[in-house]
Protein backbone atom coordinates (compact mmCIF):
# COMPACT_ATOMS: atom_id res chain seq x y z
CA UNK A 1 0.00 0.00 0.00
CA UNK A 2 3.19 2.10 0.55
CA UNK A 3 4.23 2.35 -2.70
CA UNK A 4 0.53 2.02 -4.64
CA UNK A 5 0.29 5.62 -2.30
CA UNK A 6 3.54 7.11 -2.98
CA UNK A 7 2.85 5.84 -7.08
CA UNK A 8 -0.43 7.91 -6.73
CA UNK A 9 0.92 10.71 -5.50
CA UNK A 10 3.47 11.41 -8.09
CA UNK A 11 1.69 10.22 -11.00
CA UNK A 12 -1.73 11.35 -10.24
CA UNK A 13 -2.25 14.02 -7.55
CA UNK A 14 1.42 15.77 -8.26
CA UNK A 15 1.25 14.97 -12.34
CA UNK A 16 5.46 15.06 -11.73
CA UNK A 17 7.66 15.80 -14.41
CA UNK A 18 11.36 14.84 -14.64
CA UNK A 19 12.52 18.67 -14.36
CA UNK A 20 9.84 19.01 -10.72
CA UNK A 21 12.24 18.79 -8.01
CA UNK A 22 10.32 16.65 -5.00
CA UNK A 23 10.57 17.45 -1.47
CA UNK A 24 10.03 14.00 0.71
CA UNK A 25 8.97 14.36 4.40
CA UNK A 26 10.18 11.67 6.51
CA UNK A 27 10.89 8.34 6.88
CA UNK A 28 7.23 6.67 6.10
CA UNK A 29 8.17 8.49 3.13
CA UNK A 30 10.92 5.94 1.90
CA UNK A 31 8.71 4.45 -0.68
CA UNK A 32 8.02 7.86 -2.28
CA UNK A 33 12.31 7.97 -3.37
CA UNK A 34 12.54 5.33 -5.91
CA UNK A 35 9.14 5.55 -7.08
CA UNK A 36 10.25 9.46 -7.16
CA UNK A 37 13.72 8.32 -8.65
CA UNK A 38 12.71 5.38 -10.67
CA UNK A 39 10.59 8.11 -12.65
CA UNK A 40 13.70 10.78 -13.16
CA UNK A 41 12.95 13.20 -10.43
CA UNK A 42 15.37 14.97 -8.19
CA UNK A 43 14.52 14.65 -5.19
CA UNK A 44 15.86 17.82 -2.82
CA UNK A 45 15.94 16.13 0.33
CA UNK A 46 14.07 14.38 3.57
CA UNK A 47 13.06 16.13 6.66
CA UNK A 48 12.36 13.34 8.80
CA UNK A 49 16.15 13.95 10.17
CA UNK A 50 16.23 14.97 13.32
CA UNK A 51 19.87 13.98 14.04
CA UNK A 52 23.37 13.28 12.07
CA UNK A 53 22.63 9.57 12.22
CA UNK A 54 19.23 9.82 10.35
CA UNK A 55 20.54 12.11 7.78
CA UNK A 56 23.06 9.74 7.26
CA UNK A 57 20.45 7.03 6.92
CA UNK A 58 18.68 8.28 4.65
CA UNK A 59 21.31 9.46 2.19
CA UNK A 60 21.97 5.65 2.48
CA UNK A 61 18.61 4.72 1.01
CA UNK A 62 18.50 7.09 -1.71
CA UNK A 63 18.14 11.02 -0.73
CA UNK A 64 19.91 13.46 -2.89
CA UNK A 65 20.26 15.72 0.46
CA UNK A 66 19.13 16.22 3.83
CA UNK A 67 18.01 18.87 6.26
CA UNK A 68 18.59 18.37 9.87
CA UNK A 69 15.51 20.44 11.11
CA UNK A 70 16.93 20.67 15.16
CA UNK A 71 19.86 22.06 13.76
CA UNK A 72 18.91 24.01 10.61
CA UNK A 73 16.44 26.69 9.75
CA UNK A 74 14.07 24.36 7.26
CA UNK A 75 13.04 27.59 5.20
CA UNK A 76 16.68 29.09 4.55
CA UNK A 77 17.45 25.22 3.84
CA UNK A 78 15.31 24.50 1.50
CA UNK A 79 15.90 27.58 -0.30
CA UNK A 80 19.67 26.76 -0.48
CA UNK A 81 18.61 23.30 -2.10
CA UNK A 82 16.73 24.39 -4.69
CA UNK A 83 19.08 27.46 -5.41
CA UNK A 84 16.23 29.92 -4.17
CA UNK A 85 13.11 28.24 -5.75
CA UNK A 86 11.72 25.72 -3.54
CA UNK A 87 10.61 22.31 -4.17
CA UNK A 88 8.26 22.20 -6.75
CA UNK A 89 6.56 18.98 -4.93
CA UNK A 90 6.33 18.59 -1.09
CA UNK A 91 5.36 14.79 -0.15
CA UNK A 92 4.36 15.28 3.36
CA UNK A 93 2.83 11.74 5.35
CA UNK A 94 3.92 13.31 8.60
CA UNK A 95 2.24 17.20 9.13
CA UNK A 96 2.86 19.00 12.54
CA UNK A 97 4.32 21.88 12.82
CA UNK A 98 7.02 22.53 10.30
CA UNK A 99 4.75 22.23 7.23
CA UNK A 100 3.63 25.68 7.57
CA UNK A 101 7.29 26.66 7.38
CA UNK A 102 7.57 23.91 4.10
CA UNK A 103 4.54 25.67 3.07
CA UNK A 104 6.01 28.65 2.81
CA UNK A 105 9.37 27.57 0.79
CA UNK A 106 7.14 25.80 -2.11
CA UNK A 107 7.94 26.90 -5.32
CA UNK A 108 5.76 29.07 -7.57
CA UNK A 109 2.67 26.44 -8.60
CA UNK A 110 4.35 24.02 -6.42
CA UNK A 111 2.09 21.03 -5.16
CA UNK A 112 1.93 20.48 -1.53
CA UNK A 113 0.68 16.49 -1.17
CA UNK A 114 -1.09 15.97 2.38
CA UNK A 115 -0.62 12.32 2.47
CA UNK A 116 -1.05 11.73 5.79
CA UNK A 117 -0.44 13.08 9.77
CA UNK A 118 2.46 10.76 11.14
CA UNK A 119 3.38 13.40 12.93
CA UNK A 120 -0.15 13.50 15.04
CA UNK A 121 -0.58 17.05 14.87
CA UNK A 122 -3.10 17.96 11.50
CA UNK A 123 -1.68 21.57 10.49
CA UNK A 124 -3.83 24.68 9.42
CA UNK A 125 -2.05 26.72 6.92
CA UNK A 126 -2.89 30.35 6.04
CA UNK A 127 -4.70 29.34 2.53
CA UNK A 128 -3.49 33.08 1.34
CA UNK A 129 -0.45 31.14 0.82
CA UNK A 130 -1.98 28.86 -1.83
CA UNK A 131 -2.96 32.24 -3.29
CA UNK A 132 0.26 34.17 -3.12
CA UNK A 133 2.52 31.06 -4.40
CA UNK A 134 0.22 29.94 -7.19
CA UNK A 135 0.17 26.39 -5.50
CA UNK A 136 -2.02 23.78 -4.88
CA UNK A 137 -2.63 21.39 -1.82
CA UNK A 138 -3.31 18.24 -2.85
CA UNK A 139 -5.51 14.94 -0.76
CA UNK A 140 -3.53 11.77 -1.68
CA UNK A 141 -6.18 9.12 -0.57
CA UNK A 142 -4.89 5.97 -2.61
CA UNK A 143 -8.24 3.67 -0.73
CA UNK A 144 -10.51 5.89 -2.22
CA UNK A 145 -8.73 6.73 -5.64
CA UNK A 146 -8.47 2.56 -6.04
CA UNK A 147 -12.03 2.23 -5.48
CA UNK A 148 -13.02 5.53 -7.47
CA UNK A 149 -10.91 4.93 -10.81
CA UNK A 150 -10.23 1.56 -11.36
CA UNK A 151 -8.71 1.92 -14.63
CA UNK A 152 -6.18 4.64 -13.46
CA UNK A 153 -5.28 2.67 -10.41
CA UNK A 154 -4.85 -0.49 -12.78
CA UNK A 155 -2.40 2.07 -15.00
CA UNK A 156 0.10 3.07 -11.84
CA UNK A 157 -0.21 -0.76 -10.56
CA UNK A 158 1.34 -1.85 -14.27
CA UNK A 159 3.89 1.09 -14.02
CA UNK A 160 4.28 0.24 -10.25
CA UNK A 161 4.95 -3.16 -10.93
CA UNK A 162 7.42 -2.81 -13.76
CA UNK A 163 9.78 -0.63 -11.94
CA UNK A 164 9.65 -1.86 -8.23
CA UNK A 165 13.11 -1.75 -6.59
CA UNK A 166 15.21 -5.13 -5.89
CA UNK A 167 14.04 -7.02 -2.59
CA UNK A 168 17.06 -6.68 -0.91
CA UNK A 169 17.81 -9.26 2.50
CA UNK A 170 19.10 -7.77 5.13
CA UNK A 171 18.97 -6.48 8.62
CA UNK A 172 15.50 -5.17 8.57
CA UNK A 173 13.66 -2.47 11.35
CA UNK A 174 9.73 -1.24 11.84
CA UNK A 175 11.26 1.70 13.67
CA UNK A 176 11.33 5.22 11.60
């Protein structure tokens, strides 16, 4: 279900391009990278890093950068990453209190995808900012968009399917 979500998202509700530049929140957002990668996307970076080790980590598995958010100002970071653009796509399963800040750094008609609220806190943005940055937010509810259009979901499973990563044995963890 993690990747038929993550496929949905950047097929469907983000309609990516190879040039869009993808911002991944998170660990639970792992399957979101080589779906994101897989389909010729940069992807700027993953703020689920809270310390050295996890940045590390998650280099490891595929980001193109990292922001440590207890460390670094996530605004002046993300602006650095994207050489003063923002991410044109924000993947964001997790919510709480930096995606107002994310928010903020999108790029002009960026895509903000509200995939879910790992985080446990549900933000409320300022929707003037959807205004002022010609961007969209974006629901990415795969259950309902399986059951809704069958056809399309049948489309990104085939695609899905086709370019899944290697199952690869090792040392494996539930923790984020």
């Amino acid at each position: 279900m993690t990747y038929g979500t993550s496929q949905h998202a950047l097929l469907d509700a983000a309609r990516c391009s190879p040039a869009r530049r993808c911002w991944c929140w998170a660990r639970p957002a792992v399957s979101a990278r080589p779906r994101s990668r897989s389909q010729g996307r940069r992807r700027t970076g993953d703020r689920r890093a809270s310390t050295d080790n996890k940045c590390a980590r998650c280099r490891e598995i595929g980001a193109d950068a990292t922001i440590n958010y207890t460390r670094e100002n996530i605004r002046d970071a993300l602006k650095t990453l994207t050489n003063g653009k923002g991410p044109d796509v924000v993947y964001d399963p997790v919510g709480g209190d930096l995606a107002e800040p994310v928010f903020r750094s999108i790029a002009w008609r960026g895509r903000y995808l509200v995939v879910g609220f790992a985080g446990g806190g549900i933000p409320a943005l300022p929707l003037n900012l959807s205004l002022l940055k010609g961007a969209a937010i974006v629901g990415v509810f795969w259950g309902d968009f399986v059951r809704r259009e069958p056809a399309a979901f049948q489309r990104d499973l085939q695609q899905l399917a086709s370019g899944m990563p290697k199952a690869r044995c090792g040392r494996c963890s539930t923790k984020p």
